[in-house]
PDB file of N, CA and C in Angstrom:
ATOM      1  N   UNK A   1       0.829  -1.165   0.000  1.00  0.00           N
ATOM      2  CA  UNK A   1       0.000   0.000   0.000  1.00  0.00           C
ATOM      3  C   UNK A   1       0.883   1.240   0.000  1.00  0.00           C
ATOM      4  N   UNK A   2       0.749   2.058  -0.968  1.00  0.00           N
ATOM      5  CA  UNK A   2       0.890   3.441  -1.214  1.00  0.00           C
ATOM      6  C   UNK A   2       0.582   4.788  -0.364  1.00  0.00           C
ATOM      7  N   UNK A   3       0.940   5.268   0.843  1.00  0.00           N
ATOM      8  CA  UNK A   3       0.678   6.273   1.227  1.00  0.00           C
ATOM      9  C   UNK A   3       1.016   7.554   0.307  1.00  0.00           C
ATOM     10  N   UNK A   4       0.008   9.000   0.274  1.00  0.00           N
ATOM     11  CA  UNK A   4      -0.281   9.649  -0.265  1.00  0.00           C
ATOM     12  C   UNK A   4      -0.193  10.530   0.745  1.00  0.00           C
ATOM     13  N   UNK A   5       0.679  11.625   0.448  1.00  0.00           N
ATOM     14  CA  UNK A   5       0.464  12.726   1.685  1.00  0.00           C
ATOM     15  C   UNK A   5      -0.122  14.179   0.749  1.00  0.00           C
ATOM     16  N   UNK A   6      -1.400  14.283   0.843  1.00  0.00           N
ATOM     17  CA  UNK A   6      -2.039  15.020   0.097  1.00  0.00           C
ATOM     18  C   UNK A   6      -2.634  16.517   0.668  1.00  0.00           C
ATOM     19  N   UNK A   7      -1.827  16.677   2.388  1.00  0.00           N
ATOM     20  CA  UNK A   7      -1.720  18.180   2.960  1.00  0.00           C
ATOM     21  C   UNK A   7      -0.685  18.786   2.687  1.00  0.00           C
ATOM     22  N   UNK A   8       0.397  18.063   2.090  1.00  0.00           N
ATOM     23  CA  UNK A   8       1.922  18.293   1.926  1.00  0.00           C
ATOM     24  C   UNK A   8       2.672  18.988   2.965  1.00  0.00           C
ATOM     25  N   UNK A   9       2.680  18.302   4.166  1.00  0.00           N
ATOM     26  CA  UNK A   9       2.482  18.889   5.661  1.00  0.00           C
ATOM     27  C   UNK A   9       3.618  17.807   5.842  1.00  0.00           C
ATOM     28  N   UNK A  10       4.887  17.735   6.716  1.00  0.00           N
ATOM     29  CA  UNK A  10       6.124  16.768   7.058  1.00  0.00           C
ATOM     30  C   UNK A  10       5.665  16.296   8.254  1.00  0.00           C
ATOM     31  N   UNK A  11       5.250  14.865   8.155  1.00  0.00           N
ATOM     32  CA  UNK A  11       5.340  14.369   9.274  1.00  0.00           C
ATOM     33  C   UNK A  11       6.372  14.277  10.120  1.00  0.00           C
ATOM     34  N   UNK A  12       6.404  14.418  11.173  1.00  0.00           N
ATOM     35  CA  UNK A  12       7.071  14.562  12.571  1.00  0.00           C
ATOM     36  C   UNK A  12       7.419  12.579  12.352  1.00  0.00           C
ATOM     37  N   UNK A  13       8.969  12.794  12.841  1.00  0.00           N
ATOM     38  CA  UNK A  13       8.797  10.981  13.199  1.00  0.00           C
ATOM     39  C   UNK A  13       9.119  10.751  14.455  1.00  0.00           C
ATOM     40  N   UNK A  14       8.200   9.857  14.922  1.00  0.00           N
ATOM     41  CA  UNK A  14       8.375   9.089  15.778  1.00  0.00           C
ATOM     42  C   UNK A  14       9.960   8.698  16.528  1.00  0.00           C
ATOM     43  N   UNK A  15       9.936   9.646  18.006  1.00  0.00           N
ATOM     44  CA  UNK A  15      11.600   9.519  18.747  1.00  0.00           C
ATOM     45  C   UNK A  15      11.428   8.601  19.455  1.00  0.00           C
ATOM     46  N   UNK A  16      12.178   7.721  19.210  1.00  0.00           N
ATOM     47  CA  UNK A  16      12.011   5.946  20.035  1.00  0.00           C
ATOM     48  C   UNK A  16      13.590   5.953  20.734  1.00  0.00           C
ATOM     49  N   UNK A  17      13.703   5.466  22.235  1.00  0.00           N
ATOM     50  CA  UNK A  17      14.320   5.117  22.543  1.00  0.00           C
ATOM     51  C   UNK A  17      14.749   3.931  21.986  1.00  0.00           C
ATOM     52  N   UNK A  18      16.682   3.725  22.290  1.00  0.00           N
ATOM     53  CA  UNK A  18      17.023   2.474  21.669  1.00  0.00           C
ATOM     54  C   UNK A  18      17.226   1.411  23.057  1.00  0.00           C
ATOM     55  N   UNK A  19      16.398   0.401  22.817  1.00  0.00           N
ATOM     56  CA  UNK A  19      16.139  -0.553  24.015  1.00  0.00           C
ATOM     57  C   UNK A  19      17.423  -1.544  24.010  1.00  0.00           C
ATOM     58  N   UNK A  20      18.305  -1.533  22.959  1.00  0.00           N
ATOM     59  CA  UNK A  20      19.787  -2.279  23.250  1.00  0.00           C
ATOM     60  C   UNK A  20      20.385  -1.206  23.957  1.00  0.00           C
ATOM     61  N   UNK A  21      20.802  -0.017  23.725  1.00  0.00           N
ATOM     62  CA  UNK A  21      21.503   0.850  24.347  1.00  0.00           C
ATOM     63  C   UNK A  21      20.965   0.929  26.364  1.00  0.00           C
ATOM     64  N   UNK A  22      19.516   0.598  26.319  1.00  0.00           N
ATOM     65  CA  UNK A  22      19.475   0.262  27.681  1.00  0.00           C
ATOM     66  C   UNK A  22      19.500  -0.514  28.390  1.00  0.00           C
ATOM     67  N   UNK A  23      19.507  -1.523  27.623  1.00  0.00           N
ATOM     68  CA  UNK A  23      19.694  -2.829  28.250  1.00  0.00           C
ATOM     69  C   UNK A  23      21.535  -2.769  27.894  1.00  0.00           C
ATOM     70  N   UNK A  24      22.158  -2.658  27.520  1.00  0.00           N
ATOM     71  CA  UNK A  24      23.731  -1.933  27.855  1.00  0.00           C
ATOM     72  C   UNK A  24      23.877  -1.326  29.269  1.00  0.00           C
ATOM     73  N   UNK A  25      22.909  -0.079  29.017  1.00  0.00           N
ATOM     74  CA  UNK A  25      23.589   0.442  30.417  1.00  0.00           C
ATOM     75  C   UNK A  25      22.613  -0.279  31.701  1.00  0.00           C
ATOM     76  N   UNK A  26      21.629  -1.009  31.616  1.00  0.00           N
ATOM     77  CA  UNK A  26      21.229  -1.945  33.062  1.00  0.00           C
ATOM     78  C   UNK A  26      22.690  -2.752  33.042  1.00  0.00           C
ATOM     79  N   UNK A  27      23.043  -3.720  32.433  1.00  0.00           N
ATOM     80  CA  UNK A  27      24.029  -4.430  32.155  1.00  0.00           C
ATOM     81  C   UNK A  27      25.614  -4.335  32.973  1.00  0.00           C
ATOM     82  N   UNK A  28      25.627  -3.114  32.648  1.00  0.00           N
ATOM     83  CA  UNK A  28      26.866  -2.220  33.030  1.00  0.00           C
ATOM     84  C   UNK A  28      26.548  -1.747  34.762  1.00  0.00           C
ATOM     85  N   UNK A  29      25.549  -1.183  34.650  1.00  0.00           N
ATOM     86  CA  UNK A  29      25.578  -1.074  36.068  1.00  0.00           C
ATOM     87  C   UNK A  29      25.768  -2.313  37.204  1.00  0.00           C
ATOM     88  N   UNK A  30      24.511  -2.479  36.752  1.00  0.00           N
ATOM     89  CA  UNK A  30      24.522  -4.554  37.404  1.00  0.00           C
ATOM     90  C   UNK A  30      25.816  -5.185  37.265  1.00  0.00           C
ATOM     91  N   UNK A  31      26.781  -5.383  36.393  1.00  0.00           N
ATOM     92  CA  UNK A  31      28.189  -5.574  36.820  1.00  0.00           C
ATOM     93  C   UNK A  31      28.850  -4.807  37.551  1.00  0.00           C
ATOM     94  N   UNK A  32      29.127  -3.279  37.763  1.00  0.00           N
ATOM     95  CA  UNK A  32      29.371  -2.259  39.088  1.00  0.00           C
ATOM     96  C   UNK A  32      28.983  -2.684  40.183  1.00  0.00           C
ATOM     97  N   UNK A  33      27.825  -3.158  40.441  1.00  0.00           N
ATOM     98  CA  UNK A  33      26.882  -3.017  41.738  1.00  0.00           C
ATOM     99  C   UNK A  33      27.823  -4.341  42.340  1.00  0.00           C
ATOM    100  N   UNK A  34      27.724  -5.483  41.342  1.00  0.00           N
ATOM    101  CA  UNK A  34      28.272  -7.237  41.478  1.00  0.00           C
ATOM    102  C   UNK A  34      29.662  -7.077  41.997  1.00  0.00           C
ATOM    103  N   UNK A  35      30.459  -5.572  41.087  1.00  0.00           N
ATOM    104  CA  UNK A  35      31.962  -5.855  41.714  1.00  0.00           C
ATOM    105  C   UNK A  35      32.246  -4.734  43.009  1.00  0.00           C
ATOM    106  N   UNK A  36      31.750  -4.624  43.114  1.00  0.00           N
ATOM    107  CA  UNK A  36      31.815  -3.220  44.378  1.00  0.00           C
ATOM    108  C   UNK A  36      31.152  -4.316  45.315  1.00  0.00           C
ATOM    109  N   UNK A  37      29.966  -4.788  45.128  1.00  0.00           N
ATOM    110  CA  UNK A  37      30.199  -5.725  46.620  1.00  0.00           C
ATOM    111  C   UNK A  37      30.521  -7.207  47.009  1.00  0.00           C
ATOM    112  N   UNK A  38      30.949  -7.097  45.585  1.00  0.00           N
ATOM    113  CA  UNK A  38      32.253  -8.734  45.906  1.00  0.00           C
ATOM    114  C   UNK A  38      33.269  -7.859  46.051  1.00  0.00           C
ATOM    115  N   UNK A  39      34.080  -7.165  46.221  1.00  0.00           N
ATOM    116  CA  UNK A  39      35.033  -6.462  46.311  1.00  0.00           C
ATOM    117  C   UNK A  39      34.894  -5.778  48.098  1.00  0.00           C
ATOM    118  N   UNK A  40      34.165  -5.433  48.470  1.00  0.00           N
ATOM    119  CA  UNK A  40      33.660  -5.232  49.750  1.00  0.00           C
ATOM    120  C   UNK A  40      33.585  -6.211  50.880  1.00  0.00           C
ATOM    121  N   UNK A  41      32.759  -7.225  50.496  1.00  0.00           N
ATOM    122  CA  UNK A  41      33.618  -9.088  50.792  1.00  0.00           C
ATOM    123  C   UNK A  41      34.625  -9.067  51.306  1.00  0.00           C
ATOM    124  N   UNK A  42      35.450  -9.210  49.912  1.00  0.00           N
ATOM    125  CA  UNK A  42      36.381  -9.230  49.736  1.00  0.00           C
ATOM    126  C   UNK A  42      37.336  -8.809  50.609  1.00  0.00           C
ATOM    127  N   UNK A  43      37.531  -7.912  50.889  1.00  0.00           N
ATOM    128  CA  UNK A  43      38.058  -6.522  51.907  1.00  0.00           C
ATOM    129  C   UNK A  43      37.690  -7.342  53.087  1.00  0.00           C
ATOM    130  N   UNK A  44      36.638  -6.990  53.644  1.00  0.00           N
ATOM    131  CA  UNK A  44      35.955  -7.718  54.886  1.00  0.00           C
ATOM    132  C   UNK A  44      37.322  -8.989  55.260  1.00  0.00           C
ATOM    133  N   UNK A  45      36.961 -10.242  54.204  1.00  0.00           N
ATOM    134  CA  UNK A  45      37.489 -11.273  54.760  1.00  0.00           C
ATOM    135  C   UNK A  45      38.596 -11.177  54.808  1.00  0.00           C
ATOM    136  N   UNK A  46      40.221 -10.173  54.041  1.00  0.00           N
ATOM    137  CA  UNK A  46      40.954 -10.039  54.383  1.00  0.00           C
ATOM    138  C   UNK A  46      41.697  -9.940  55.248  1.00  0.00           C
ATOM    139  N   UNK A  47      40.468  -8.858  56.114  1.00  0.00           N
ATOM    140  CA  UNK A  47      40.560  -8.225  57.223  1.00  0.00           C
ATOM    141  C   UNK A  47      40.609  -8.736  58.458  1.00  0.00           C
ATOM    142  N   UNK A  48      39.399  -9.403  58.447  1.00  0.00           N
ATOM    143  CA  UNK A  48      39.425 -10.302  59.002  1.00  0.00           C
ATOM    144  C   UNK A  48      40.463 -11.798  59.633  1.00  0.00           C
ATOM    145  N   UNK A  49      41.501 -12.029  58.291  1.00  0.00           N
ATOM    146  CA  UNK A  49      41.922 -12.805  58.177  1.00  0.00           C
ATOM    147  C   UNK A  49      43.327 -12.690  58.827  1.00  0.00           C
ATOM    148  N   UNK A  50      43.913 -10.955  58.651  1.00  0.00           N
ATOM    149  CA  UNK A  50      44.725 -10.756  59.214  1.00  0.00           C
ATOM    150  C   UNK A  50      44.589 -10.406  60.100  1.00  0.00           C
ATOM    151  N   UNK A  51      43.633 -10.067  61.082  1.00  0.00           N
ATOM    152  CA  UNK A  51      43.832 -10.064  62.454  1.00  0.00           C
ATOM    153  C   UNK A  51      43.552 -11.675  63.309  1.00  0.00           C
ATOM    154  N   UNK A  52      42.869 -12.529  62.429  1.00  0.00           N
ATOM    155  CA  UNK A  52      43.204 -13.823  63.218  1.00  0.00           C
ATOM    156  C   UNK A  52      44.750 -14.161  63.394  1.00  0.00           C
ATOM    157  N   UNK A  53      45.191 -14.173  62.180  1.00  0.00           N
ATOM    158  CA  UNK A  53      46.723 -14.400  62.106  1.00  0.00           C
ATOM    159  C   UNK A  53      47.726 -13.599  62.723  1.00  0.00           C
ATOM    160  N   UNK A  54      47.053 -12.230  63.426  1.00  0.00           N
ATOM    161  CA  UNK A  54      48.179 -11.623  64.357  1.00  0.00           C
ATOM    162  C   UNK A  54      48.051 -12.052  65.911  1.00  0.00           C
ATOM    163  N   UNK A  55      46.689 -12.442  66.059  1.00  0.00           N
ATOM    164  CA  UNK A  55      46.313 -13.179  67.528  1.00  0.00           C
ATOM    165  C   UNK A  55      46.980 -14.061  67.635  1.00  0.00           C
ATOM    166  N   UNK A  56      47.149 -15.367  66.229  1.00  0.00           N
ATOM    167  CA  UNK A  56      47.955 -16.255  66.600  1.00  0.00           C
ATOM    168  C   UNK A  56      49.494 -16.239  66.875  1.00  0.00           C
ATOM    169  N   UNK A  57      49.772 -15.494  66.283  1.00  0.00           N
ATOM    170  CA  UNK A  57      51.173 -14.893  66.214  1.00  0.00           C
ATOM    171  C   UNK A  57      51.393 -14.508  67.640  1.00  0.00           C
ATOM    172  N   UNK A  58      50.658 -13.797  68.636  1.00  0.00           N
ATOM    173  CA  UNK A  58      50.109 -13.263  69.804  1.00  0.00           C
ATOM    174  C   UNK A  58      50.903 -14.034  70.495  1.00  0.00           C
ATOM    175  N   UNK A  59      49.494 -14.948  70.113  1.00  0.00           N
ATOM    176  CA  UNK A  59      49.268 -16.367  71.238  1.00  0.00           C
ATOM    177  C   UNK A  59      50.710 -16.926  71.200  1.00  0.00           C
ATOM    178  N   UNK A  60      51.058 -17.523  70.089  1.00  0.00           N
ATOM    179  CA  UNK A  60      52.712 -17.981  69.537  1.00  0.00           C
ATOM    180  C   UNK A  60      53.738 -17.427  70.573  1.00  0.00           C
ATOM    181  N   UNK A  61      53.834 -15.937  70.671  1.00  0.00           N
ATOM    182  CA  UNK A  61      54.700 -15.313  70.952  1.00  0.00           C
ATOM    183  C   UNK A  61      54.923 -15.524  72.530  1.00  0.00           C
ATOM    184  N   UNK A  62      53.444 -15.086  73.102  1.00  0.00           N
ATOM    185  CA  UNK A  62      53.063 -15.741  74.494  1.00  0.00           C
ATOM    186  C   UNK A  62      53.858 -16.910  75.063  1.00  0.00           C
ATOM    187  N   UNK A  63      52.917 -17.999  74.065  1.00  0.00           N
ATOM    188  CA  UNK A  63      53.647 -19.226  75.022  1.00  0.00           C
ATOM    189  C   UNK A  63      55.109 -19.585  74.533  1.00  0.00           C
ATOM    190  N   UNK A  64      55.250 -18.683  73.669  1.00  0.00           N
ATOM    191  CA  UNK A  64      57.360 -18.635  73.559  1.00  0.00           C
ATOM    192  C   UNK A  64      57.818 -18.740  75.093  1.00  0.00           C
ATOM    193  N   UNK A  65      57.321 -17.291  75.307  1.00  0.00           N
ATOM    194  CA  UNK A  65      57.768 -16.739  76.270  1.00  0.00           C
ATOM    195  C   UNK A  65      57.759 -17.096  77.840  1.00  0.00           C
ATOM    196  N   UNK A  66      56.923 -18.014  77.808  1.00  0.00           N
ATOM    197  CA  UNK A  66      56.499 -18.600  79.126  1.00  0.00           C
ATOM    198  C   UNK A  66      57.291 -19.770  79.114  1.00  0.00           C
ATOM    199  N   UNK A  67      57.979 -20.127  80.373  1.00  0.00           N
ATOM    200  CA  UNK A  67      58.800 -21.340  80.879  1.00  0.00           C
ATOM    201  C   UNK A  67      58.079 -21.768  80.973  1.00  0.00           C
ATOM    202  N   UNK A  68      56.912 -23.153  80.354  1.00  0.00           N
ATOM    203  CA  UNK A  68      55.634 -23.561  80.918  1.00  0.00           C
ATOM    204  C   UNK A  68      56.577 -25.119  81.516  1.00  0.00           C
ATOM    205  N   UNK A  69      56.292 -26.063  82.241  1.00  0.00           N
ATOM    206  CA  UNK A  69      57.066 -27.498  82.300  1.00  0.00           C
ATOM    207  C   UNK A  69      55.834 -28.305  82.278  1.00  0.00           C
ATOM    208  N   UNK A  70      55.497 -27.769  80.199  1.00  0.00           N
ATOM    209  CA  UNK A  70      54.538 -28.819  80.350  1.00  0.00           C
ATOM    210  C   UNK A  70      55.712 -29.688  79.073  1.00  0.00           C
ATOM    211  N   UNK A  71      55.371 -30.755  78.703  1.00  0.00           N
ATOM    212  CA  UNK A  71      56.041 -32.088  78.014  1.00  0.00           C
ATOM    213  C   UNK A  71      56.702 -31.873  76.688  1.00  0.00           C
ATOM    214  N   UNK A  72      57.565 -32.175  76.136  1.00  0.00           N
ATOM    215  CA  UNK A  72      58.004 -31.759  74.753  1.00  0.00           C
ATOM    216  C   UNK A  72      57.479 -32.021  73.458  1.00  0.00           C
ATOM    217  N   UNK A  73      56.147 -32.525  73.676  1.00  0.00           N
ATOM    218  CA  UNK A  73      55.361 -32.646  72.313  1.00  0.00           C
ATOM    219  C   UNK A  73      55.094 -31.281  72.494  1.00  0.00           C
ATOM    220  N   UNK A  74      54.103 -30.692  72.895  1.00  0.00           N
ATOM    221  CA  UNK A  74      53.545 -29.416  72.742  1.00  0.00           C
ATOM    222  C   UNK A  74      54.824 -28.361  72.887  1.00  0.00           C
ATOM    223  N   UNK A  75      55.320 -28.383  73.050  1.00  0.00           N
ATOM    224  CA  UNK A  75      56.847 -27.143  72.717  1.00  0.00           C
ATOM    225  C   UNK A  75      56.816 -27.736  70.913  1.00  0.00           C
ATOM    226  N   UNK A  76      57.283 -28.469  70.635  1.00  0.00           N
ATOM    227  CA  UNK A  76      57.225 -29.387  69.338  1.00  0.00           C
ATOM    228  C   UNK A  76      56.171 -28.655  68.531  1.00  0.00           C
ATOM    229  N   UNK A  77      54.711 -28.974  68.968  1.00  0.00           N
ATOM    230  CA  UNK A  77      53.612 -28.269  68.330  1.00  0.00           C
ATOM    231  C   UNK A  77      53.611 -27.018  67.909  1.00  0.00           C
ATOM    232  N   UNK A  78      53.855 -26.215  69.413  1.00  0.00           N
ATOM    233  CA  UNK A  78      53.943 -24.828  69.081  1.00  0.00           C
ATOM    234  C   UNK A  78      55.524 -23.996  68.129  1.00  0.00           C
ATOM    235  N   UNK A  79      56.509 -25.425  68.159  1.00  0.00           N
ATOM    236  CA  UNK A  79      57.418 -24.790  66.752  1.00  0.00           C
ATOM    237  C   UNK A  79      57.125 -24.497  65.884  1.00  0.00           C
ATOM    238  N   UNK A  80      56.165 -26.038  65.856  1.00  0.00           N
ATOM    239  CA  UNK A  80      55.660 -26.644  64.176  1.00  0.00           C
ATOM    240  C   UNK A  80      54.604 -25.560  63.463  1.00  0.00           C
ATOM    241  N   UNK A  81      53.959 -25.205  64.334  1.00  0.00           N
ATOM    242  CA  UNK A  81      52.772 -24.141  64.113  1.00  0.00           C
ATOM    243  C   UNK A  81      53.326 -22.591  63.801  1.00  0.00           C
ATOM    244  N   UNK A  82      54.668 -22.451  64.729  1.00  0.00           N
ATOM    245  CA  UNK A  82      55.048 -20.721  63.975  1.00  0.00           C
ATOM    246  C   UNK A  82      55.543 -20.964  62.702  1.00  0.00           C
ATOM    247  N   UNK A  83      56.390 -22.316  62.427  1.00  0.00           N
ATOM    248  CA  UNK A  83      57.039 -22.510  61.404  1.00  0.00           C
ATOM    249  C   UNK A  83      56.032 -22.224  60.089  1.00  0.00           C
ATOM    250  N   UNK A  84      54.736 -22.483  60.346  1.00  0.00           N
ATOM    251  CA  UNK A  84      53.951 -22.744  59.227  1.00  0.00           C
ATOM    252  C   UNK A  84      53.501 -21.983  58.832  1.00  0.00           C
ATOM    253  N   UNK A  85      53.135 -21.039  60.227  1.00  0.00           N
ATOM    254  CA  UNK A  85      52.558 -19.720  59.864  1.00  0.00           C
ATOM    255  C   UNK A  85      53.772 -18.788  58.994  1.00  0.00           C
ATOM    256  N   UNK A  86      55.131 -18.803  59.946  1.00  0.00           N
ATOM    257  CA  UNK A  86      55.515 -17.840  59.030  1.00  0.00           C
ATOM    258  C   UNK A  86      56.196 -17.931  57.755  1.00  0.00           C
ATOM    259  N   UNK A  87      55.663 -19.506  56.803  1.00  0.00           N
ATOM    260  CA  UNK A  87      56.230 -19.866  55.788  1.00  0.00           C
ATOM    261  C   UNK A  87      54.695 -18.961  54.830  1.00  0.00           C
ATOM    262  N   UNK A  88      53.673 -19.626  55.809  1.00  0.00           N
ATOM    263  CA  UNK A  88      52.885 -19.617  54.522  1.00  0.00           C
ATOM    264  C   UNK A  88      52.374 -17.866  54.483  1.00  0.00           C
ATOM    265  N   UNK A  89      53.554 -16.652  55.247  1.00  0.00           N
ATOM    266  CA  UNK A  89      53.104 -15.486  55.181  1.00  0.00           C
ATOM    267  C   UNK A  89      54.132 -14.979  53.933  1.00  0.00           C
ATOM    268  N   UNK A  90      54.693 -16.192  53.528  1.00  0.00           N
ATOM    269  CA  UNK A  90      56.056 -15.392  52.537  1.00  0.00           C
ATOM    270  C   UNK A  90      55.164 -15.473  51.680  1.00  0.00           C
ATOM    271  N   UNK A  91      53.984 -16.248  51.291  1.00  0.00           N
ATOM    272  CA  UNK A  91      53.617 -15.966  49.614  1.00  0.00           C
ATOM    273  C   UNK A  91      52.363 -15.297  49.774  1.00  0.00           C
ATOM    274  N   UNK A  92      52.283 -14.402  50.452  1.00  0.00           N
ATOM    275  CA  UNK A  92      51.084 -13.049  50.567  1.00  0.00           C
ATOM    276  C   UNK A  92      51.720 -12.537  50.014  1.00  0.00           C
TER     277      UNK A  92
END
């Protein structure tokens, strides 16, 4: 079918949003939102992680320091345990 514009008057066209361009930027945000609070986590459990590991270190240091006359396994233990800790702080 043939339209005929017989007022000779310019139709106005139709301004349409582009619905890929917004579904882009939902997209984009929604990945921001995903890494800002896995990243926040993130942080958190770090944090977390290094202050357990300075308590133990604490604790470590503590019963260094104490003449305890308890048996030579647990002197043993508590070597075995700084040893480990402060191996496995070299590959942070």
């Amino acid at each position: 079918m043939i339209r005929i514009n017989l007022l000779g008057e310019t139709r106005p066209k139709a301004v349409r949003e582009s619905r890929a361009a917004r579904k882009r930027l939902c997209k984009l945000c929604f990945f921001i939102v995903a890494l800002a609070f896995s990243g926040g986590l993130l942080a958190i459990h770090t944090g977390r992680m290094d202050k357990e590991d300075k308590q133990v270190l604490a604790r470590i240091q503590r019963q260094k320091g104490e003449k305890t006359r308890s048996n030579s396994s647990s002197s043993r233990w508590i070597t075995l345990k700084s040893k480990k800790l402060s191996s496995s702080r070299e590959f942070r």
